[in-house]
N, C-alpha and C. Protein backbone atom coordinates (compact mmCIF):
# COMPACT_ATOMS: atom_id res chain seq x y z
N UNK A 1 35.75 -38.34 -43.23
CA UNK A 1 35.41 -36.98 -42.86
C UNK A 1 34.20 -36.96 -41.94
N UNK A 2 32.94 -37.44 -42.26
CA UNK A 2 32.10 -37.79 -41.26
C UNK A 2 32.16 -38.27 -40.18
N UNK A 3 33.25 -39.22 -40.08
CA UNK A 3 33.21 -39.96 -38.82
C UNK A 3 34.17 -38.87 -37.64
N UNK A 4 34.99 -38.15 -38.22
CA UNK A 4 35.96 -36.93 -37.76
C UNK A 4 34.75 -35.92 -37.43
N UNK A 5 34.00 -35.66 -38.20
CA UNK A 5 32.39 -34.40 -37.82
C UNK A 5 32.02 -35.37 -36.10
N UNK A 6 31.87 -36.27 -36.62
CA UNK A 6 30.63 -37.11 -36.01
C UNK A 6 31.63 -37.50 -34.49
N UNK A 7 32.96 -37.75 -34.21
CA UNK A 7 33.62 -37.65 -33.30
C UNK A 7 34.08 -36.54 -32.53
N UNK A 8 34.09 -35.18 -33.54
CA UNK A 8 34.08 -33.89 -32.93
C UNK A 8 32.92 -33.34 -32.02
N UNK A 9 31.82 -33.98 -32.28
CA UNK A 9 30.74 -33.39 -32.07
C UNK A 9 30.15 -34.29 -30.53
N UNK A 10 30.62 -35.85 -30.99
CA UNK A 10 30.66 -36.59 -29.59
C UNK A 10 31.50 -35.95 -28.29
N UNK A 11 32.81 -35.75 -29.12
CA UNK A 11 33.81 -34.74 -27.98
C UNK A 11 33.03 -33.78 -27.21
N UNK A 12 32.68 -32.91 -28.12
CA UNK A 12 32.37 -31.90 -27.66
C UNK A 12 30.96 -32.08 -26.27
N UNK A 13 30.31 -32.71 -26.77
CA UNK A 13 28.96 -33.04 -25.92
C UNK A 13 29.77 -33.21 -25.01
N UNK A 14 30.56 -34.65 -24.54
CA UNK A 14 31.20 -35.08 -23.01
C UNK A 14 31.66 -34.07 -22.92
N UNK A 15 32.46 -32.95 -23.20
CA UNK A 15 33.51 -32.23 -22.50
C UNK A 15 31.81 -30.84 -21.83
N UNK A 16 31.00 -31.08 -22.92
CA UNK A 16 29.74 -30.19 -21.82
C UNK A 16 29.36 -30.71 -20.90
N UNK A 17 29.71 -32.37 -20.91
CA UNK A 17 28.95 -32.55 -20.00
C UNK A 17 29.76 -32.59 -18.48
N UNK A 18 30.59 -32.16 -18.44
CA UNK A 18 31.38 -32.35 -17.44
C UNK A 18 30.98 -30.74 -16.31
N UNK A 19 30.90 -30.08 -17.37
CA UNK A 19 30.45 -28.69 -16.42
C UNK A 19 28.85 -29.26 -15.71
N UNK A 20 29.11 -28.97 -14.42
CA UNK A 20 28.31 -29.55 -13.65
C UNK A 20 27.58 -28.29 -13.28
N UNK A 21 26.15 -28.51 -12.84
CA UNK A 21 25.47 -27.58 -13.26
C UNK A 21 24.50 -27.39 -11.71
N UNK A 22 24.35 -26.15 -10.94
CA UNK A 22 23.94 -26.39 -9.99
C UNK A 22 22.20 -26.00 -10.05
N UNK A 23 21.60 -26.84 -9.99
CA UNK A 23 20.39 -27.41 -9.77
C UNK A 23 19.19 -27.31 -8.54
N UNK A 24 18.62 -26.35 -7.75
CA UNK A 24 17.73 -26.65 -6.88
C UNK A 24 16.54 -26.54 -7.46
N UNK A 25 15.75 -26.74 -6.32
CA UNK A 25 14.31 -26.28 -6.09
C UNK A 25 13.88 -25.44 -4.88
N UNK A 26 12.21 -24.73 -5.04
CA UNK A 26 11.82 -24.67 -3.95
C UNK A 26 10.41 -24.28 -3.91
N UNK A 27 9.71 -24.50 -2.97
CA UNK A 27 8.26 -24.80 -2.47
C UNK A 27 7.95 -23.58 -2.74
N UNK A 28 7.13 -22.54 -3.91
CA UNK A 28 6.66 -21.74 -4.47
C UNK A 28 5.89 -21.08 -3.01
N UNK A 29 4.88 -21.87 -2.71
CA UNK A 29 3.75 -21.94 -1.98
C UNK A 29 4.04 -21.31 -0.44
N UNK A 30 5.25 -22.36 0.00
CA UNK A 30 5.44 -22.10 1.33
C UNK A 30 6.23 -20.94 1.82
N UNK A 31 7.48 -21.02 0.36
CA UNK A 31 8.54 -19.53 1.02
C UNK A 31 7.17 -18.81 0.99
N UNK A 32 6.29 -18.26 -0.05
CA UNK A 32 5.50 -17.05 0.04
C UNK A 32 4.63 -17.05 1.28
N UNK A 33 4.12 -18.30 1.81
CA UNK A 33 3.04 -18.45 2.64
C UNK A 33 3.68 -18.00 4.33
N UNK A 34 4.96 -18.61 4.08
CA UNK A 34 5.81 -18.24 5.63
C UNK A 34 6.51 -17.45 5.38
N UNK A 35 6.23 -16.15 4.57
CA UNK A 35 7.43 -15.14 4.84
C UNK A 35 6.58 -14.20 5.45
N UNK A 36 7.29 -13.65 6.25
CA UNK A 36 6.98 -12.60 7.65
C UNK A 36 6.24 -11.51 6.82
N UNK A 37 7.01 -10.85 5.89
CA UNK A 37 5.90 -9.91 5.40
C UNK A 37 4.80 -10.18 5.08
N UNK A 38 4.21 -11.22 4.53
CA UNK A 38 3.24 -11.41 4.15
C UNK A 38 2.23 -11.77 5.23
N UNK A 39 2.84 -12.87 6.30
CA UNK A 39 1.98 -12.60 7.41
C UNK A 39 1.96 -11.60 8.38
N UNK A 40 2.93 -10.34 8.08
CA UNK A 40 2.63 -9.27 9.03
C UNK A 40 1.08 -8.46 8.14
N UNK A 41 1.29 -8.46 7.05
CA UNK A 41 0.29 -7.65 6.13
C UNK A 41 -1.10 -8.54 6.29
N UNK A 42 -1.04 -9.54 6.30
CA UNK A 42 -2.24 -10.46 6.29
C UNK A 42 -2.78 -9.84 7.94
N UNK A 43 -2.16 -9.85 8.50
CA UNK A 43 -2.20 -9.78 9.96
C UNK A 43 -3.51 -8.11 10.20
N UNK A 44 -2.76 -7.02 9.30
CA UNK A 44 -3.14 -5.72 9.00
C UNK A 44 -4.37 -5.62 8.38
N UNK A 45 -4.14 -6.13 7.33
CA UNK A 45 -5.16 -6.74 6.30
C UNK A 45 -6.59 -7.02 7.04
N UNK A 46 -6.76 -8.00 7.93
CA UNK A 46 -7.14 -8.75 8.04
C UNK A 46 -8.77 -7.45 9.20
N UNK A 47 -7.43 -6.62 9.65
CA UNK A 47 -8.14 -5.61 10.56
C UNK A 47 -9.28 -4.52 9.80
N UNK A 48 -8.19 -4.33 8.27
CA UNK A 48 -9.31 -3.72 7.47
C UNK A 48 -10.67 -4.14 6.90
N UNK A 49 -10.16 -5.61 6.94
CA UNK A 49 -11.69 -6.82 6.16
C UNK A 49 -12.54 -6.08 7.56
N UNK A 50 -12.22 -6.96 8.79
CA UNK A 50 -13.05 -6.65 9.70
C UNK A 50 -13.71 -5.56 9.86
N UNK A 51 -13.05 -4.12 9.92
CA UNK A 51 -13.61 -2.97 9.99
C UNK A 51 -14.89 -2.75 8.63
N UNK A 52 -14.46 -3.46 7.56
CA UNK A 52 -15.08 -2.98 6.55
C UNK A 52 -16.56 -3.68 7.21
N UNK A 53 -16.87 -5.06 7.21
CA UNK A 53 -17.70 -6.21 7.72
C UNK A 53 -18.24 -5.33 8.90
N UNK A 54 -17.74 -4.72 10.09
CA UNK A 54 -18.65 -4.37 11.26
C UNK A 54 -19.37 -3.07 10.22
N UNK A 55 -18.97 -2.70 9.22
CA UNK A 55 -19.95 -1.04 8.82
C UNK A 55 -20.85 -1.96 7.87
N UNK A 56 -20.10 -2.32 7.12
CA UNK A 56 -21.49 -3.42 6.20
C UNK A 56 -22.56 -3.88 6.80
N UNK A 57 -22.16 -4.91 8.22
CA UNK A 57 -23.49 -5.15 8.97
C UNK A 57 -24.46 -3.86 9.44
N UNK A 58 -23.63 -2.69 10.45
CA UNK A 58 -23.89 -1.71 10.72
C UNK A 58 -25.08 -0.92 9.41
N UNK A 59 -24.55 -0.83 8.01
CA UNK A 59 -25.76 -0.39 7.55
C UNK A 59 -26.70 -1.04 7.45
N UNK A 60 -26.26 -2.52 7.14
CA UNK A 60 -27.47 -3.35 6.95
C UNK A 60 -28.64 -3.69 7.91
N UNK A 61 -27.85 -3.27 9.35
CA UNK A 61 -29.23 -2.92 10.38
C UNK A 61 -29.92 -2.21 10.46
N UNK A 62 -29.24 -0.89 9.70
CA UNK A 62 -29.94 0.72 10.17
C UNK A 62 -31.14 0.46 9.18
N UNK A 63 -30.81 -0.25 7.41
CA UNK A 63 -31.90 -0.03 6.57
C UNK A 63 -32.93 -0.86 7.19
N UNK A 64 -32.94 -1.93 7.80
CA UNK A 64 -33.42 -3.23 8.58
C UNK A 64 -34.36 -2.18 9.47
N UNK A 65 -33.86 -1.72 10.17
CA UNK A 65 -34.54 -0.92 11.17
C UNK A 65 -35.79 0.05 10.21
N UNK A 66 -34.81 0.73 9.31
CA UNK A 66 -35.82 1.51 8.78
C UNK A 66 -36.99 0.85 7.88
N UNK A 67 -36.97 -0.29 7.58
CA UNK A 67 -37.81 -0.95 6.56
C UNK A 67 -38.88 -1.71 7.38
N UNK A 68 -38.54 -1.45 8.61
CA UNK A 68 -39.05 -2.37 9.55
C UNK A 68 -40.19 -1.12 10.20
N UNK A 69 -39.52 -0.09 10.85
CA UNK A 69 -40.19 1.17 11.14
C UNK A 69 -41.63 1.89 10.15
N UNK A 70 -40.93 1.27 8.42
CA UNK A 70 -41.74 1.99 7.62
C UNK A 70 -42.79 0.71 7.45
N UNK A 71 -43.11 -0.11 7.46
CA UNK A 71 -43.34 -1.65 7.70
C UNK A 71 -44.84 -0.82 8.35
N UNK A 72 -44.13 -0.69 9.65
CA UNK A 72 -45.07 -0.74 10.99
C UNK A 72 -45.77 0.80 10.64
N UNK A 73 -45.79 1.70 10.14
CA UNK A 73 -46.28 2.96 9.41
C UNK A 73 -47.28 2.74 8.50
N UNK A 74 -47.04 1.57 7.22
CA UNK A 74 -47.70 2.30 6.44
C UNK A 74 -48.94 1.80 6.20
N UNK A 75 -49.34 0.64 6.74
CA UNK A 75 -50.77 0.41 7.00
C UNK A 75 -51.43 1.87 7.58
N UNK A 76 -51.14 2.91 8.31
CA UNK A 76 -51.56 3.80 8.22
C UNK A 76 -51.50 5.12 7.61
N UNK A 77 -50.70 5.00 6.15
CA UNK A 77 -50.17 5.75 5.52
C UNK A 77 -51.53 5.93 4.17
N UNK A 78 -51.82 6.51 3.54
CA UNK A 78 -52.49 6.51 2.49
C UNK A 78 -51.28 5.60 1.22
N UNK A 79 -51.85 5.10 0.17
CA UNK A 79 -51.01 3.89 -0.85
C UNK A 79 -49.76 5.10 -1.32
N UNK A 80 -50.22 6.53 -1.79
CA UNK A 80 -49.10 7.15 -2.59
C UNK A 80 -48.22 7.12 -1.18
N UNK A 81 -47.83 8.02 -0.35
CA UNK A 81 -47.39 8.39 0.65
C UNK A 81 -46.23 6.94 0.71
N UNK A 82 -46.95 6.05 1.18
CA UNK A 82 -46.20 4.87 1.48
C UNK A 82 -45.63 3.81 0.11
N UNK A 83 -45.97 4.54 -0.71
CA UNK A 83 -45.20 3.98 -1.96
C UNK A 83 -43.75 4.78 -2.12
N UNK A 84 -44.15 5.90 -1.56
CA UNK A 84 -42.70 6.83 -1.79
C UNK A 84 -41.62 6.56 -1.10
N UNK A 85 -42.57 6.76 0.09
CA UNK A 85 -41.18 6.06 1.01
C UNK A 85 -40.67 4.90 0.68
N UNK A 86 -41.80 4.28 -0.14
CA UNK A 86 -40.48 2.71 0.28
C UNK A 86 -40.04 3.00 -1.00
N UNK A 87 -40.15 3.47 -2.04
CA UNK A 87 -39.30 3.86 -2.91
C UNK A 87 -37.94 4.45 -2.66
N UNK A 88 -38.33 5.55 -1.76
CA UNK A 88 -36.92 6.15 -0.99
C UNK A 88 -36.14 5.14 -0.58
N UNK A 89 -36.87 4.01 0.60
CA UNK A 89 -36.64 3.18 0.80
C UNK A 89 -35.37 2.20 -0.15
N UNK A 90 -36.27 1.69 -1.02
CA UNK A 90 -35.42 0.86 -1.99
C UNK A 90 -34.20 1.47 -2.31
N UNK A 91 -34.44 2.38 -3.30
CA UNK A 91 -32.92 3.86 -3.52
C UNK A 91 -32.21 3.53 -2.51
N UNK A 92 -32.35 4.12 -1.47
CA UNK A 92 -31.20 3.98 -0.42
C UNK A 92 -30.46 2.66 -0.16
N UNK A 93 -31.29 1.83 -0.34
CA UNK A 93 -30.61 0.32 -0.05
C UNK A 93 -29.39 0.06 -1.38
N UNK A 94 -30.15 0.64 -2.46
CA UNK A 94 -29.49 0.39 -3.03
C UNK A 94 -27.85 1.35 -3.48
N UNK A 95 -28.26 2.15 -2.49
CA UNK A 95 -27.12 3.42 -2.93
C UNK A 95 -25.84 2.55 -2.35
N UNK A 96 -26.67 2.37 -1.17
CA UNK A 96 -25.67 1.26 0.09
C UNK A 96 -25.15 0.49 -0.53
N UNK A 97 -25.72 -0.87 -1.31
CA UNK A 97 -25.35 -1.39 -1.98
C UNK A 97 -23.94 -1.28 -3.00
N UNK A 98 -24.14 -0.12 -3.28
CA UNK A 98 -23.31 0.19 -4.71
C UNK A 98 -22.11 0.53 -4.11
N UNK A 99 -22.27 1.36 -2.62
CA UNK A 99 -21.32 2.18 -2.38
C UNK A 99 -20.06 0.66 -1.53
N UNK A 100 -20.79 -0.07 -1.15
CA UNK A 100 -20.09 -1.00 -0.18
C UNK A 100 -19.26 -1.95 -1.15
N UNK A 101 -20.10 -1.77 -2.85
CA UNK A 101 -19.82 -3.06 -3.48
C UNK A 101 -18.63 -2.15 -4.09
N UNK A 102 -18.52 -1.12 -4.19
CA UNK A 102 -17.33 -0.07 -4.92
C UNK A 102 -16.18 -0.24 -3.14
N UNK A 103 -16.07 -0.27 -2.05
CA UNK A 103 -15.15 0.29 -1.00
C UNK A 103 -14.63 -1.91 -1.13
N UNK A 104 -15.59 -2.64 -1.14
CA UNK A 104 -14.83 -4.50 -0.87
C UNK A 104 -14.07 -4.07 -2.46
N UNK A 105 -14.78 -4.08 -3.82
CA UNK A 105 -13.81 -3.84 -4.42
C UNK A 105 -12.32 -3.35 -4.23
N UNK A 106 -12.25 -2.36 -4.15
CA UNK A 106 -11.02 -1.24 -3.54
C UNK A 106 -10.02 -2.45 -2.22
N UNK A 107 -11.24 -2.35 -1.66
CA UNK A 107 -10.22 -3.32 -0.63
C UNK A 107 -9.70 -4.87 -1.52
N UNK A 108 -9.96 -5.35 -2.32
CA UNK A 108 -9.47 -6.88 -2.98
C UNK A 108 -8.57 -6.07 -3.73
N UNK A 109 -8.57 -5.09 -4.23
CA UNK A 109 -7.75 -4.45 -5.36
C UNK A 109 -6.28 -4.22 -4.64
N UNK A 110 -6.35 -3.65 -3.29
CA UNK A 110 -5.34 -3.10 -2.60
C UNK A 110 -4.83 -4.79 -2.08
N UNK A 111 -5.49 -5.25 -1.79
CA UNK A 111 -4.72 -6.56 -1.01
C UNK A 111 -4.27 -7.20 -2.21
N UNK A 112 -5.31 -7.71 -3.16
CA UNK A 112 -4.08 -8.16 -4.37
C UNK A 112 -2.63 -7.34 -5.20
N UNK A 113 -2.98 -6.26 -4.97
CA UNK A 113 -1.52 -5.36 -5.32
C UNK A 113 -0.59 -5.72 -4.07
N UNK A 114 -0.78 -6.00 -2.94
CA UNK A 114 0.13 -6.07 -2.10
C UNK A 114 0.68 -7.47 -2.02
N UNK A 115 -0.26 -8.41 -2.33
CA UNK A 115 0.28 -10.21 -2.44
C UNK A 115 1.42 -10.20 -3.91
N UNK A 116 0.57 -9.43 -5.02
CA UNK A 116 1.89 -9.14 -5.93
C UNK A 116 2.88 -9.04 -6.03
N UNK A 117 3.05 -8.18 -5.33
CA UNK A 117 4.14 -7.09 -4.52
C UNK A 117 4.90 -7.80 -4.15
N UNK A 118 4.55 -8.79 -2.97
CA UNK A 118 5.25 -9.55 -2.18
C UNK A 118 5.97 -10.63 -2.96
N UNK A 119 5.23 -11.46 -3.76
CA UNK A 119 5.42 -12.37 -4.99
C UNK A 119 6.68 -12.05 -5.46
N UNK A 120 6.82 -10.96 -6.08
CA UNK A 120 7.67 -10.19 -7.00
C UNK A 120 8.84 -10.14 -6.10
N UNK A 121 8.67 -9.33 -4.89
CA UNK A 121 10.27 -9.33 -4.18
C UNK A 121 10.46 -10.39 -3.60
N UNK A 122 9.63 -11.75 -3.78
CA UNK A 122 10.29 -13.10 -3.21
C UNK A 122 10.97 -13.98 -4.96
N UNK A 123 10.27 -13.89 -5.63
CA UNK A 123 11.01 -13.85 -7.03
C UNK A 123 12.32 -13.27 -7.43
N UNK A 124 12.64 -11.59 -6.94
CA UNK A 124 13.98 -11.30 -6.89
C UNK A 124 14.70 -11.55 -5.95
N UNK A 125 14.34 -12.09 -4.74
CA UNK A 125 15.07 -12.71 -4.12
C UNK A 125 15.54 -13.83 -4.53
N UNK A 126 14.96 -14.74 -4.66
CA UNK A 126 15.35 -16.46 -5.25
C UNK A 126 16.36 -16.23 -6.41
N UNK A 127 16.02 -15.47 -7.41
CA UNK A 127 17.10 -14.94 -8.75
C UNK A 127 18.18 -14.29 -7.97
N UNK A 128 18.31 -13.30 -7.26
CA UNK A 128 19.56 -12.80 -6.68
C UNK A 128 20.18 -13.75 -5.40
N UNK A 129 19.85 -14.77 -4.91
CA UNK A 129 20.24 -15.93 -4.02
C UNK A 129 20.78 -17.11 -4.84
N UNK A 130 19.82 -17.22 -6.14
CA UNK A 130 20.72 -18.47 -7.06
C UNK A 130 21.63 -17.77 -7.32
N UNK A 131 22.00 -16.25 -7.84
CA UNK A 131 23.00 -16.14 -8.48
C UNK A 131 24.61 -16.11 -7.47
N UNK A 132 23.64 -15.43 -6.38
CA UNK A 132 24.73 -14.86 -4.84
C UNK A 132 25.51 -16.56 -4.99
N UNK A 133 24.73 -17.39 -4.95
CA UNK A 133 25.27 -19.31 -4.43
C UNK A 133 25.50 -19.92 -5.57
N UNK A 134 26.09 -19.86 -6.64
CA UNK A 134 26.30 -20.01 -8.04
C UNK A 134 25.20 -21.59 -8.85
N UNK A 135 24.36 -21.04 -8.51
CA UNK A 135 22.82 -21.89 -9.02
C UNK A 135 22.99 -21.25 -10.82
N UNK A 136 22.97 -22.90 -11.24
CA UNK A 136 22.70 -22.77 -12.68
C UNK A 136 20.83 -22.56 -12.85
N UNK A 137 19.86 -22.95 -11.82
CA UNK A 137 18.79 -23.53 -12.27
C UNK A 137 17.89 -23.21 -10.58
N UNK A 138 17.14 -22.71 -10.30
CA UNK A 138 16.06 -22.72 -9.86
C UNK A 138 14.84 -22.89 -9.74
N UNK A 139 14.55 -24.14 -9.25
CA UNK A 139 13.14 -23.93 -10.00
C UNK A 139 11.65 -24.26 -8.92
N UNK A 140 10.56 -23.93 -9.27
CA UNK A 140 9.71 -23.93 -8.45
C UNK A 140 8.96 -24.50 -8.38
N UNK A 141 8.64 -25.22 -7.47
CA UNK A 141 7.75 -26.30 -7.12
C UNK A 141 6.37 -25.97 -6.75
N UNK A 142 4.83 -26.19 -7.35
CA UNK A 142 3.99 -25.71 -6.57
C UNK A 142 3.34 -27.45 -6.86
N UNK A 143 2.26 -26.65 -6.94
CA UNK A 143 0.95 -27.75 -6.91
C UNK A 143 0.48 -28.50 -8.18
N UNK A 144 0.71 -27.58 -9.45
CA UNK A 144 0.34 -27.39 -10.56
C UNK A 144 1.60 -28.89 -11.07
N UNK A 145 2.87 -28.69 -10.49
CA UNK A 145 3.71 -29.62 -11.13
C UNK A 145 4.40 -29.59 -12.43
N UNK A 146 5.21 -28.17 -11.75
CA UNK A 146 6.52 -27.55 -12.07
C UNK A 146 7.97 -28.71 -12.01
N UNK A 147 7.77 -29.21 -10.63
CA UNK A 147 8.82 -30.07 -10.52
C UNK A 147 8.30 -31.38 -10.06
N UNK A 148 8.09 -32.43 -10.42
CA UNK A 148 6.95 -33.56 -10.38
C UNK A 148 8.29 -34.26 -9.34
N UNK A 149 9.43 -34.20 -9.33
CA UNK A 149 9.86 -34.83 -8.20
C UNK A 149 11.47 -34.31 -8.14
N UNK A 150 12.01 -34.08 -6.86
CA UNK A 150 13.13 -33.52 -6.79
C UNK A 150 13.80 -34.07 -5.76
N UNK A 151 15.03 -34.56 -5.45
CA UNK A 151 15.88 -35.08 -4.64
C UNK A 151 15.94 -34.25 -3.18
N UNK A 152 15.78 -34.57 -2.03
CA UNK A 152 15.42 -33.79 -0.83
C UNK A 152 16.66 -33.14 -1.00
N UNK A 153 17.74 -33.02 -1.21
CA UNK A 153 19.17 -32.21 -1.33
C UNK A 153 19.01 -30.97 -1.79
N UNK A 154 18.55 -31.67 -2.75
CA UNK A 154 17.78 -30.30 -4.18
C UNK A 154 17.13 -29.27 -3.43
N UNK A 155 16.75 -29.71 -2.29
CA UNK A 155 15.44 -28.36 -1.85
C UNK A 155 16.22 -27.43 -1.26
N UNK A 156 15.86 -26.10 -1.38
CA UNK A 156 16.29 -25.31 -0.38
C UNK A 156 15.17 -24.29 -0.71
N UNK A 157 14.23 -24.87 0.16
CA UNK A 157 12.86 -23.73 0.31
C UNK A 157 13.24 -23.44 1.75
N UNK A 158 13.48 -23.99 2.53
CA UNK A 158 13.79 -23.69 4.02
C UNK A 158 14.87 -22.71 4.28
N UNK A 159 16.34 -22.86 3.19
CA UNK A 159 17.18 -22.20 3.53
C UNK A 159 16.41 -21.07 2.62
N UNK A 160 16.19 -20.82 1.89
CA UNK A 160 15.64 -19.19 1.08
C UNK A 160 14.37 -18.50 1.84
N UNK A 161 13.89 -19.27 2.47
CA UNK A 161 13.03 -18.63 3.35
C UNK A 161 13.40 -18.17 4.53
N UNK A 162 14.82 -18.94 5.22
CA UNK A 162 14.95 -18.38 6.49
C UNK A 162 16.15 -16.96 5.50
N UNK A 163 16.41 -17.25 4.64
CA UNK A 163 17.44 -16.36 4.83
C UNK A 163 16.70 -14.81 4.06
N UNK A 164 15.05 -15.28 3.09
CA UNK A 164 14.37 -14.08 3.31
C UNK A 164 14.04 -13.56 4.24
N UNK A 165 13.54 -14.19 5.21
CA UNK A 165 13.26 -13.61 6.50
C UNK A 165 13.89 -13.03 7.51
N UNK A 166 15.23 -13.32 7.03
CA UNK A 166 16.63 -12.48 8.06
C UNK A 166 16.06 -10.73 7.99
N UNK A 167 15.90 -10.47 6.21
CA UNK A 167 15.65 -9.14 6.05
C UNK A 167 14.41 -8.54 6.56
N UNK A 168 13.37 -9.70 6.74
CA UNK A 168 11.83 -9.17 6.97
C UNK A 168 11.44 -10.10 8.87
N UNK A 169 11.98 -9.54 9.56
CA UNK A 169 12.14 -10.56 10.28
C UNK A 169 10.32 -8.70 11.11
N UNK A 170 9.00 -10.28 11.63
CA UNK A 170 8.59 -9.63 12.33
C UNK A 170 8.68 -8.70 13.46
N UNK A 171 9.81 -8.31 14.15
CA UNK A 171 9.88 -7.22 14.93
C UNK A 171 10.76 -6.10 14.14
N UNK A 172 11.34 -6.35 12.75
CA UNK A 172 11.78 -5.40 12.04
C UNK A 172 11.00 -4.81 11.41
N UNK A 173 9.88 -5.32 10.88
CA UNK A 173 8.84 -5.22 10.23
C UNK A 173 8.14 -3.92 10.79
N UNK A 174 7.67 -4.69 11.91
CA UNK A 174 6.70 -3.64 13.56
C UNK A 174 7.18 -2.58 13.31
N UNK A 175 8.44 -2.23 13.82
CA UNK A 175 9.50 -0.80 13.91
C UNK A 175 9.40 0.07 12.86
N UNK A 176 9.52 -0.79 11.36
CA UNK A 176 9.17 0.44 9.99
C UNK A 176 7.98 0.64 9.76
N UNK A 177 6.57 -0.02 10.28
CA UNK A 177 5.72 0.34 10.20
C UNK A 177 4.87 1.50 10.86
N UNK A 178 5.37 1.35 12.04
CA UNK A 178 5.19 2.61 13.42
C UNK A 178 5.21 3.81 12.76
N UNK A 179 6.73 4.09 12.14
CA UNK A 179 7.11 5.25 11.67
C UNK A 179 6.17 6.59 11.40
């Protein structure tokens, strides 16, 4: 009776193992790094850092100027007089401070919701592409060593990236953004 268990159960394994099981990978890192949306947004992005950086410097000259102005004043100021001001002084720097360190916040907050974003619809892509190409197994390769080694066959980071990018292709991109 055991050996009948114990032969049923051998059966059974080979006859699983015969369903062949389709297997890729792909470069976590790169589909996300080379897909068009992400470098059209980085691209955008990149205009807001700047704008933010020319007003940041911009105040940081004006208080510069003014600390510099009150500087050159208050040797002729009586001690209260010129304690106030630079009290005012200080306050203001620091209002600046608070207000610039609250708008870079806001800005990392908005750019990491948007790298998310992107993450996420390159994730349902790869799940709706294994399933579209009858993939038992997808899996992702980064740095960390997810997949410590995979047969060059196995890869299709190139084909899931060009064929994300069919949908996000940069001059399609341009056109819905205009709008």
């Amino acid at each position: 009776m055991k050996k009948l268990i114990l032969g049923l159960i051998v059966l059974l394994s080979l006859s699983g193992c015969q369903n062949q099981q389709k297997i890729a990978f792909v470069d976590n890192k790169k589909v996300v790094n080379d897909y068009h949306k992400k470098k059209n947004f980085e691209t955008k992005f990149q205009v807001k850092i700047d704008n933010f950086n020319k007003k940041a410097d911009s105040l940081q000259q004006a208080i510069q100027m003014e600390a510099q102005l009150w500087q050159s004043r208050a040797a002729q100021m009586d001690k209260t007089k010129a304690e106030q001001e630079y009290q005012a002084l200080v306050q203001k720097k620091q209002m600046q401070d608070y207000q610039l360190g609250n708008e870079e916040k806001a800005l990392q907050s908005e750019g990491q919701k948007q790298v998310d974003s992107l993450i996420k619809e390159v994730k349902t892509f790869v799940k709706d592409y294994g399933k579209k190409n009858g993939y038992t197994f997808i899996l992702g390769a980064n740095d960390a060593g997810s997949v410590m080694y995979g047969a060059e066959a196995n890869d299709i980071t190139d084909v899931v990236l060009a064929e994300l990018n069919k949908g996000a292709s940069p001059k399609k991109e341009e056109a819905t953004t205009k709008d």
